[in-house]
N, C-alpha and C. Protein backbone atom coordinates (compact mmCIF):
# COMPACT_ATOMS: atom_id res chain seq x y z
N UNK A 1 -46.34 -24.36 -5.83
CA UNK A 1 -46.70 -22.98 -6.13
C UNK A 1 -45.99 -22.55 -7.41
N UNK A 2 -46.67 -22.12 -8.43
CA UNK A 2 -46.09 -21.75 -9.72
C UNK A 2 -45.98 -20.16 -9.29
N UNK A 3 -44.94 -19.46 -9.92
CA UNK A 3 -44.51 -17.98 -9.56
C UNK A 3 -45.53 -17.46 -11.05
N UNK A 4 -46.53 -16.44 -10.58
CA UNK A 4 -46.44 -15.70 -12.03
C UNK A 4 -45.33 -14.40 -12.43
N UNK A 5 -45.74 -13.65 -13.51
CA UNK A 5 -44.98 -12.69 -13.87
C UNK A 5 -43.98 -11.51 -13.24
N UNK A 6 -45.37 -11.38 -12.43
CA UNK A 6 -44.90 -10.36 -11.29
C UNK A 6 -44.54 -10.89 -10.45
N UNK A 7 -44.47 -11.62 -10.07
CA UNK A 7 -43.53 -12.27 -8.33
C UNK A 7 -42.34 -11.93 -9.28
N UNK A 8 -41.59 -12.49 -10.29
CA UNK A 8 -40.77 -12.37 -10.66
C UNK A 8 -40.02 -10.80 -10.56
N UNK A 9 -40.84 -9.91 -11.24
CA UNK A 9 -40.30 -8.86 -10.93
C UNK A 9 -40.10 -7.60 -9.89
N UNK A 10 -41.36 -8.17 -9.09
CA UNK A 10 -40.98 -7.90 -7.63
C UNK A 10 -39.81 -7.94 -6.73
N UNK A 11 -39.76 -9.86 -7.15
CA UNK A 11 -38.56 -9.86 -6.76
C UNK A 11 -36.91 -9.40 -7.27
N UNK A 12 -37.27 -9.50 -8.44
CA UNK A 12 -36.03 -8.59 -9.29
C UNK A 12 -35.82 -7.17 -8.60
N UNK A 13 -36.56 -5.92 -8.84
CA UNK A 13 -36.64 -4.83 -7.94
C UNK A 13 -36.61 -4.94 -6.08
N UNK A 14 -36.85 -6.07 -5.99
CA UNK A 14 -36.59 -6.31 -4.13
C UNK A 14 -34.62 -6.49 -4.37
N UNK A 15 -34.47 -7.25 -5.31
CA UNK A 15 -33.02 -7.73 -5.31
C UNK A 15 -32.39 -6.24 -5.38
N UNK A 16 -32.53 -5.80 -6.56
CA UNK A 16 -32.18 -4.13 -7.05
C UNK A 16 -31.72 -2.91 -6.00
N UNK A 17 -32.87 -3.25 -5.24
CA UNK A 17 -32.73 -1.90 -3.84
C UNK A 17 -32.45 -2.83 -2.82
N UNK A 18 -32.17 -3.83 -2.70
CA UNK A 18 -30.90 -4.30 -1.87
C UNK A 18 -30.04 -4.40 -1.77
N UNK A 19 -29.56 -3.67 -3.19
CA UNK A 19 -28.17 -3.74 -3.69
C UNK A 19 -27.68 -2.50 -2.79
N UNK A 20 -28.57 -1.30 -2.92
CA UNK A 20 -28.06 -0.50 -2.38
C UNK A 20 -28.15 0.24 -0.77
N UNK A 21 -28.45 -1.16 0.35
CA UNK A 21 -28.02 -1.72 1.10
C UNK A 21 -26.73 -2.27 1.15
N UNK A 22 -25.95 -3.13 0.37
CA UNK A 22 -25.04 -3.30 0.17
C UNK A 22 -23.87 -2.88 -0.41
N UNK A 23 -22.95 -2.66 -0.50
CA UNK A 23 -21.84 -2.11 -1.17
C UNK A 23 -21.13 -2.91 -1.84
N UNK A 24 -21.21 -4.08 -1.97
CA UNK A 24 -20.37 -5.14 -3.01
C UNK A 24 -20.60 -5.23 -4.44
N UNK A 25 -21.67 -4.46 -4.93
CA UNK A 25 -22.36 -4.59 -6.47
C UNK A 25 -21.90 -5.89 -7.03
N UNK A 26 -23.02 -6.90 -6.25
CA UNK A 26 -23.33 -8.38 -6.62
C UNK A 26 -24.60 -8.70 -7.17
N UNK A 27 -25.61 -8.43 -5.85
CA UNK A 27 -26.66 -8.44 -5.54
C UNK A 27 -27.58 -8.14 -7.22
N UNK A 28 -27.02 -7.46 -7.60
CA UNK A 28 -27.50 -5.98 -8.61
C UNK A 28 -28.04 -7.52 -9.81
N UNK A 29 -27.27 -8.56 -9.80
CA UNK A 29 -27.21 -9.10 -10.91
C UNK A 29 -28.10 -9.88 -11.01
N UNK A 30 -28.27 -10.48 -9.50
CA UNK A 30 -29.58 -11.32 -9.39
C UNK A 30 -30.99 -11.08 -9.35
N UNK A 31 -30.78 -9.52 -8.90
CA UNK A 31 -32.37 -8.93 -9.44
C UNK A 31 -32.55 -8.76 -10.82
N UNK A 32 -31.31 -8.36 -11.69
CA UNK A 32 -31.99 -8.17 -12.76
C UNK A 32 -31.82 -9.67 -13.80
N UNK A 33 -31.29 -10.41 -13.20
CA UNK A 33 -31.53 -11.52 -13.87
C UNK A 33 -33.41 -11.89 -13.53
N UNK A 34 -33.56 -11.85 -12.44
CA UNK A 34 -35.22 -12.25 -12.38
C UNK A 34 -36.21 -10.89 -12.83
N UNK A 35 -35.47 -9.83 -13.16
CA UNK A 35 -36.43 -9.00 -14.04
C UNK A 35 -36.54 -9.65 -15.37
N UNK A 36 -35.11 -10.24 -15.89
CA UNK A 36 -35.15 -11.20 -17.46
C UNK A 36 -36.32 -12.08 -17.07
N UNK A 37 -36.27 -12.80 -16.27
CA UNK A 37 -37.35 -14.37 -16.00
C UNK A 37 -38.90 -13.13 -16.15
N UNK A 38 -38.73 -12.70 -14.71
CA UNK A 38 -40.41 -12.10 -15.43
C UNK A 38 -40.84 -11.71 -16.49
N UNK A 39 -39.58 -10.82 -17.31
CA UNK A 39 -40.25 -10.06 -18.91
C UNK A 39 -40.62 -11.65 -19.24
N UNK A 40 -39.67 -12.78 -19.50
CA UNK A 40 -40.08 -13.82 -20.37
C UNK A 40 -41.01 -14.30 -20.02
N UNK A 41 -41.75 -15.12 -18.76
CA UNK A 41 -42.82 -14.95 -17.86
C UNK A 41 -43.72 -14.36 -18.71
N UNK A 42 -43.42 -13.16 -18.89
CA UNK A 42 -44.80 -12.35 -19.42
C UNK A 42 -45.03 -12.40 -20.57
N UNK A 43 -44.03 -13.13 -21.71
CA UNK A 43 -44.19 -13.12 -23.22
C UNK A 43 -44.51 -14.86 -23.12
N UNK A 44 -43.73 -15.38 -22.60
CA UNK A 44 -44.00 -16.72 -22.53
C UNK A 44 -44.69 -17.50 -21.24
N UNK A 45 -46.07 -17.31 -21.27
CA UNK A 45 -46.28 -17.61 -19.78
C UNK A 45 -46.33 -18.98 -19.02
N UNK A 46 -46.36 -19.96 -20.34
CA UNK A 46 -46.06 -21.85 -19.88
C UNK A 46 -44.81 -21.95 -19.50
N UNK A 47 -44.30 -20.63 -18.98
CA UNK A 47 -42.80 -21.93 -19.05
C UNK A 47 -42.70 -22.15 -16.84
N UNK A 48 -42.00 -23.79 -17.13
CA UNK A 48 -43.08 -24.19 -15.85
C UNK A 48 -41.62 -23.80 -14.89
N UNK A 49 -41.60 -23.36 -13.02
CA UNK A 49 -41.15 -23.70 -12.44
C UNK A 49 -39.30 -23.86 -12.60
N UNK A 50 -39.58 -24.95 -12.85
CA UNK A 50 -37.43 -25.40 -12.92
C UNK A 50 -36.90 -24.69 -13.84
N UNK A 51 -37.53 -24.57 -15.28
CA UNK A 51 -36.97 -23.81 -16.28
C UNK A 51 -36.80 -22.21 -16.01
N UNK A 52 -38.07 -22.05 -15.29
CA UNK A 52 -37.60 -20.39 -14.88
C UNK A 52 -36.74 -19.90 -13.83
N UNK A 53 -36.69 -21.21 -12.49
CA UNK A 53 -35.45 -21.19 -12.20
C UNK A 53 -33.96 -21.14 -12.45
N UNK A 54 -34.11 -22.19 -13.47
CA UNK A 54 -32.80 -22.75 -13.96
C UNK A 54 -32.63 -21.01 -14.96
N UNK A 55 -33.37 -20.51 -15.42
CA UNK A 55 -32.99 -19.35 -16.53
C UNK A 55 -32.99 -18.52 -15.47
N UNK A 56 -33.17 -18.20 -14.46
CA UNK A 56 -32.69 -17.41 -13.26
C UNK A 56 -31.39 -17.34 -12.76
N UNK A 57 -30.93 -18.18 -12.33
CA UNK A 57 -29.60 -18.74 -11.97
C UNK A 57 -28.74 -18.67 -13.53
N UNK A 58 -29.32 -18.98 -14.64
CA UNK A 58 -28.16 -19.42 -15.54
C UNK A 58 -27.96 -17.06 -15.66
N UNK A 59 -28.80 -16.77 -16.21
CA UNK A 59 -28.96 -15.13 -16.27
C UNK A 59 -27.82 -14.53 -15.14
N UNK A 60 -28.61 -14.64 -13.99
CA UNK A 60 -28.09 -14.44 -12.75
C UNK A 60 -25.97 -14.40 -12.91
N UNK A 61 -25.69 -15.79 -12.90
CA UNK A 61 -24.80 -16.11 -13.01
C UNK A 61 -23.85 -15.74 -14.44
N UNK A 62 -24.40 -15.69 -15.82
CA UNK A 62 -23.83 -15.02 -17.33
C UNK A 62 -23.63 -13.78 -16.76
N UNK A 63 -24.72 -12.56 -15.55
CA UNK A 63 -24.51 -11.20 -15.64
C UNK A 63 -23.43 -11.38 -14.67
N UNK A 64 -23.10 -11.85 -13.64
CA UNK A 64 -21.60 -11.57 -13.17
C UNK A 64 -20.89 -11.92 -13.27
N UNK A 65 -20.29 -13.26 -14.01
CA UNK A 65 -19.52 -13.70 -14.88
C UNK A 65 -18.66 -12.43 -16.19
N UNK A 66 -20.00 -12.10 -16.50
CA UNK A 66 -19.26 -10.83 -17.68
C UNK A 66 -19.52 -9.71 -17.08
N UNK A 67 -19.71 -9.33 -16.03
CA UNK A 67 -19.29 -8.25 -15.13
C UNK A 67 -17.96 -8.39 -14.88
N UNK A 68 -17.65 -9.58 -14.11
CA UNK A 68 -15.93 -9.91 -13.82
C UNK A 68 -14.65 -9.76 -14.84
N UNK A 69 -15.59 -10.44 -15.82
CA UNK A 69 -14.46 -10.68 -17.03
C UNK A 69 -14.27 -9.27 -18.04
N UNK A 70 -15.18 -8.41 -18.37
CA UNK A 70 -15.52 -7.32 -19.08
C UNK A 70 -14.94 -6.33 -18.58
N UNK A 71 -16.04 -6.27 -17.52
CA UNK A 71 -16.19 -4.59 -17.02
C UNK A 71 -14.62 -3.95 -16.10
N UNK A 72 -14.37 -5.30 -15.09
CA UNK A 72 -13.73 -5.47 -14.25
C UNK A 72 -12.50 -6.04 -14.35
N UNK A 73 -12.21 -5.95 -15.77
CA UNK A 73 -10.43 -6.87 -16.25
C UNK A 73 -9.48 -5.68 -16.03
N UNK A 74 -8.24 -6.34 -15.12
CA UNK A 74 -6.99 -5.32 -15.04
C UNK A 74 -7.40 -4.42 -13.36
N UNK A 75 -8.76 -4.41 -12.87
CA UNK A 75 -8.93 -3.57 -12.16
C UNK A 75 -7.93 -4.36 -10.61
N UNK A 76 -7.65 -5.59 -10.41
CA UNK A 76 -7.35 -6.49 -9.26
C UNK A 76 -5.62 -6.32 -9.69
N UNK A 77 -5.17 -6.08 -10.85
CA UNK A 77 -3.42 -6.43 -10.70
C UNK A 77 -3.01 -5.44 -10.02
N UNK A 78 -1.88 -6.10 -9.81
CA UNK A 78 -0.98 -5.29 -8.62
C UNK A 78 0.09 -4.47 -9.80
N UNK A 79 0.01 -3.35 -9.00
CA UNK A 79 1.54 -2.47 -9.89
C UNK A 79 2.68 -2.66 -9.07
N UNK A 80 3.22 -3.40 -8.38
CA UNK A 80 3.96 -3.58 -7.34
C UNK A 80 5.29 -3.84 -8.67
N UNK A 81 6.50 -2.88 -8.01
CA UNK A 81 7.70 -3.15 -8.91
C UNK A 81 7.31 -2.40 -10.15
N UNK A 82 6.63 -1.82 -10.43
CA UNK A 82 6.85 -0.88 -11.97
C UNK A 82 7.01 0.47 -11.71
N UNK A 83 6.93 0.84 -10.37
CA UNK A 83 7.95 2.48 -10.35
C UNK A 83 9.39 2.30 -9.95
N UNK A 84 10.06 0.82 -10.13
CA UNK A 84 11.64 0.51 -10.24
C UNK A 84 12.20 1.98 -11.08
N UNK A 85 11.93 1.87 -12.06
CA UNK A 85 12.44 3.10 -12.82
C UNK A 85 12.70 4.36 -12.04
N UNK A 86 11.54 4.85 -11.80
CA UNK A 86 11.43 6.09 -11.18
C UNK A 86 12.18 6.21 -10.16
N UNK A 87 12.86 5.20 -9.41
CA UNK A 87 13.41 5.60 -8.05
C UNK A 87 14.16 4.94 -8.09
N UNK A 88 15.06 3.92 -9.19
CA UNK A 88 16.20 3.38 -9.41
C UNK A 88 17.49 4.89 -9.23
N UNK A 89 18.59 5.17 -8.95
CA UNK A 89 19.27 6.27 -9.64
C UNK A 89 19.20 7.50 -8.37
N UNK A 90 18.29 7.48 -7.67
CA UNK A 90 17.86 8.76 -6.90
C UNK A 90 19.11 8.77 -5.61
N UNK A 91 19.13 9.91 -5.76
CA UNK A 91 20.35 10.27 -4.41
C UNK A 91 19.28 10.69 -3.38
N UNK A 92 20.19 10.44 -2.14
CA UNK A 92 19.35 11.02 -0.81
C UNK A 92 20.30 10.72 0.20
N UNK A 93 19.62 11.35 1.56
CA UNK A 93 20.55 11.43 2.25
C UNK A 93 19.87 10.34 3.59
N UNK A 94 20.90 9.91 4.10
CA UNK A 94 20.93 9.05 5.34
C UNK A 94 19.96 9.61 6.70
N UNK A 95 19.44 9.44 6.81
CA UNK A 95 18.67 9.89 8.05
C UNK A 95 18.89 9.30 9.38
N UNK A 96 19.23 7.90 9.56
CA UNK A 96 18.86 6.76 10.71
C UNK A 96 20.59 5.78 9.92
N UNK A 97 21.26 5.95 10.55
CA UNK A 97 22.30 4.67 10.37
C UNK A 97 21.56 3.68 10.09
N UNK A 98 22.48 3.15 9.03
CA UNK A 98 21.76 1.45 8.95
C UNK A 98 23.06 0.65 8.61
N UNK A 99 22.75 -0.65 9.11
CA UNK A 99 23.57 -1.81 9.43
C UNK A 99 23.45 -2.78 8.21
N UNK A 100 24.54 -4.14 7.57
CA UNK A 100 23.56 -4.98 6.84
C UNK A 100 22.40 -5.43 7.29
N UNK A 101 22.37 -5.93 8.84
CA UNK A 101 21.12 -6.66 8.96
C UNK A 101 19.85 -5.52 9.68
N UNK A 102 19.93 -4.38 9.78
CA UNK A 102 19.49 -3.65 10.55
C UNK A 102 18.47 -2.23 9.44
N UNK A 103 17.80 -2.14 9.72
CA UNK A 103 17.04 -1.17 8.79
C UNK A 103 17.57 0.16 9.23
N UNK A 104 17.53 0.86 8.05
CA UNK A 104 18.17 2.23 8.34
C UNK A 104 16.61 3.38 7.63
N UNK A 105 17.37 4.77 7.80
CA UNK A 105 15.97 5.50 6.91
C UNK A 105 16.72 6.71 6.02
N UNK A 106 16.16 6.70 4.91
CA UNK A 106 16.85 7.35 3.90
C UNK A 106 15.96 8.97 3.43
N UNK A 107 16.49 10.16 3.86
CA UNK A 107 15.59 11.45 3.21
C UNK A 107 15.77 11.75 1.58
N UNK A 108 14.68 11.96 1.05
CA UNK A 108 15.56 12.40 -0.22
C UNK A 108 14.30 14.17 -0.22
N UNK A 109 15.23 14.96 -1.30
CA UNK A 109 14.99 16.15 -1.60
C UNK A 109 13.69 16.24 -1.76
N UNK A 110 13.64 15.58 -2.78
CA UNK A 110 11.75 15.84 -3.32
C UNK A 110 11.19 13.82 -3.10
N UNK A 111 9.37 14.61 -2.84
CA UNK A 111 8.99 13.42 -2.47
C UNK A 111 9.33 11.89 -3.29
N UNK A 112 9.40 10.59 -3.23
CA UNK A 112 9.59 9.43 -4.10
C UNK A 112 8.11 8.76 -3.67
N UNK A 113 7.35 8.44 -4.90
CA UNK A 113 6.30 7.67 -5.04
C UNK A 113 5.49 8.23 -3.65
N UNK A 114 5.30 9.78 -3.33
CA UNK A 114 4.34 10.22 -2.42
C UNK A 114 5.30 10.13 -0.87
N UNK A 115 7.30 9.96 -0.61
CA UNK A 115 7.20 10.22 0.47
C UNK A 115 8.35 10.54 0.50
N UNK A 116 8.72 11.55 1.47
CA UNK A 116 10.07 12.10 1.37
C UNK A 116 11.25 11.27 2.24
N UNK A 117 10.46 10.58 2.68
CA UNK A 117 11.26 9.58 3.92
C UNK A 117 11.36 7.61 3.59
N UNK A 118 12.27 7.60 3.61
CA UNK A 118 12.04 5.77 3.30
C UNK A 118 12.82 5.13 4.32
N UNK A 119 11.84 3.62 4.49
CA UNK A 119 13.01 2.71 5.32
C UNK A 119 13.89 2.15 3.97
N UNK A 120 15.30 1.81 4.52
CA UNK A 120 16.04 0.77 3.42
C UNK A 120 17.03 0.03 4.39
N UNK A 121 17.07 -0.74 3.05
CA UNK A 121 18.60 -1.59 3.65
C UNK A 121 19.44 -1.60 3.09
N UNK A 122 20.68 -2.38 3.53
CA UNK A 122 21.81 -1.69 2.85
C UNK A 122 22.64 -3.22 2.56
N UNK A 123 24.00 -2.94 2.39
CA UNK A 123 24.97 -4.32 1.93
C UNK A 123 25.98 -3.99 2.91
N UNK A 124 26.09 -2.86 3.13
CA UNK A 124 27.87 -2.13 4.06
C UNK A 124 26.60 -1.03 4.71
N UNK A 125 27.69 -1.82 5.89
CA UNK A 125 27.20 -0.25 7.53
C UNK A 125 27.45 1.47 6.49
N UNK A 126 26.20 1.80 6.42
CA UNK A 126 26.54 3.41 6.26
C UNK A 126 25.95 3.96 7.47
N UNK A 127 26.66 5.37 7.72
CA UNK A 127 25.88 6.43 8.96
C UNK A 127 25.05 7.38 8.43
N UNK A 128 24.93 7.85 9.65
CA UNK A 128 23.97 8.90 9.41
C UNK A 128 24.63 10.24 9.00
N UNK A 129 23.32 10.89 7.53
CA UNK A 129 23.89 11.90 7.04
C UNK A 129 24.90 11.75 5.68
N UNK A 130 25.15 10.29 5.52
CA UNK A 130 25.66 9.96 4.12
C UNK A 130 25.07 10.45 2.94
N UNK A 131 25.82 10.72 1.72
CA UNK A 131 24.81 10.30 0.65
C UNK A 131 24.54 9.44 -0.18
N UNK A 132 23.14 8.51 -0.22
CA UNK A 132 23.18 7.20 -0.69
C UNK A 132 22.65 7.68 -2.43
N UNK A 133 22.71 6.38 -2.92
CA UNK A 133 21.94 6.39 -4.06
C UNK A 133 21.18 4.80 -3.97
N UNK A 134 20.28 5.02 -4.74
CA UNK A 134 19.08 4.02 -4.63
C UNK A 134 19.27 2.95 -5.84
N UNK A 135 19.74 1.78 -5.24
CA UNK A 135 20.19 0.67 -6.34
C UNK A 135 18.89 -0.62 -6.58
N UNK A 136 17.70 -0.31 -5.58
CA UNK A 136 16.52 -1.49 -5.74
C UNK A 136 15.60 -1.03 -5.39
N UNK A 137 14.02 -1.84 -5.59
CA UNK A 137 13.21 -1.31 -4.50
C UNK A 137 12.98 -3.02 -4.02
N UNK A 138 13.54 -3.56 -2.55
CA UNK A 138 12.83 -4.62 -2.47
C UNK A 138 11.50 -4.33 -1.43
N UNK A 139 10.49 -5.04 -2.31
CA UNK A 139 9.15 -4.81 -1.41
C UNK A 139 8.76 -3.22 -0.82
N UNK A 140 8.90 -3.34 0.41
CA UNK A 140 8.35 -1.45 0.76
C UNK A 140 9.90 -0.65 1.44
N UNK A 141 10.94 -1.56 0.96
CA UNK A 141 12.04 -0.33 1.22
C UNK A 141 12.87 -0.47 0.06
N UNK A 142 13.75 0.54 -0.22
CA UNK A 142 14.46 0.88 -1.10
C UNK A 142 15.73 0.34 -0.71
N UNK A 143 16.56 -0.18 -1.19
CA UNK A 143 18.11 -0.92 -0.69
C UNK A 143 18.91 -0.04 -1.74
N UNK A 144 19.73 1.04 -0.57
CA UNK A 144 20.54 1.43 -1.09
C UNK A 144 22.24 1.17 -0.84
N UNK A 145 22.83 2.02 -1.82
CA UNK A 145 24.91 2.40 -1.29
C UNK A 145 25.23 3.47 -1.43
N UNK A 146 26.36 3.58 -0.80
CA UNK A 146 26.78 5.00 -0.14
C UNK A 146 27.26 5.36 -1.93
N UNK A 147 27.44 6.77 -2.30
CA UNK A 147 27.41 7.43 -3.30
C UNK A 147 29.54 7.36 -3.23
């Protein structure tokens, strides 16, 4: 069965509004890669079978390729460790005793990175109601020492 013009772009527009069935904006690329095959289809109408496949898939595959690399660069890194600054230095107060090996919880005045409350750890047993200052952030607690 040879595809003519329009199967092609049928199926391009079938791909299109399936996209928005889906929520991954993938889909999007492979319809309009076979809207490319049909326009050419329609300017070039010998071209047989494999080649309009193969320019399906190659299309297909160039549009999300430079979707990934273009559109979508920087959007996947992690900011993990670059508000060190911001909450290096900060005083607060002891909430929950903490032990070396034991997690403690630290209040401070105004919120830090959206929270007024943190778990941390420590190096030396402090109690509760100390005032610490904030010497790290490892991972999702702050490791502080007594002031």
């Amino acid at each position: 069965m040879d595809f003519e013009w329009w199967h092609w772009i049928v199926l391009g527009f079938a791909l299109v509004l399936a996209e928005l069935a889906v929520p991954a904006f993938f889909i999007i690329w492979f319809g309009l890669g076979a809207l490319l095959v049909g326009l050419a289809l329609l300017v070039l109408p010998d071209i047989g079978l494999t080649a309009q496949l193969a320019m399906w898939v190659v299309a297909s595959l160039g549009m999300v390729v430079g979707w990934f690399r273009v559109f979508k660069r920087g959007e996947h890194k992690t900011r993990i460790g670059q508000s060190d600054g911001d909450t290096i230095g900060e005083i607060g107060l002891m909430a929950k005793a903490a032990a070396p090996f034991e997690r403690g919880r630290v209040r401070f005045q105004k919120p830090l990175l959206g929270s007024e409350e943190w778990e941390c750890v420590v190096d030396e047993a402090i109690a509760a109601g100390e005032r610490v200052r904030v010497v790290s952030v490892e991972g999702s607690f702050l490791k502080v020492q007594k002031v």
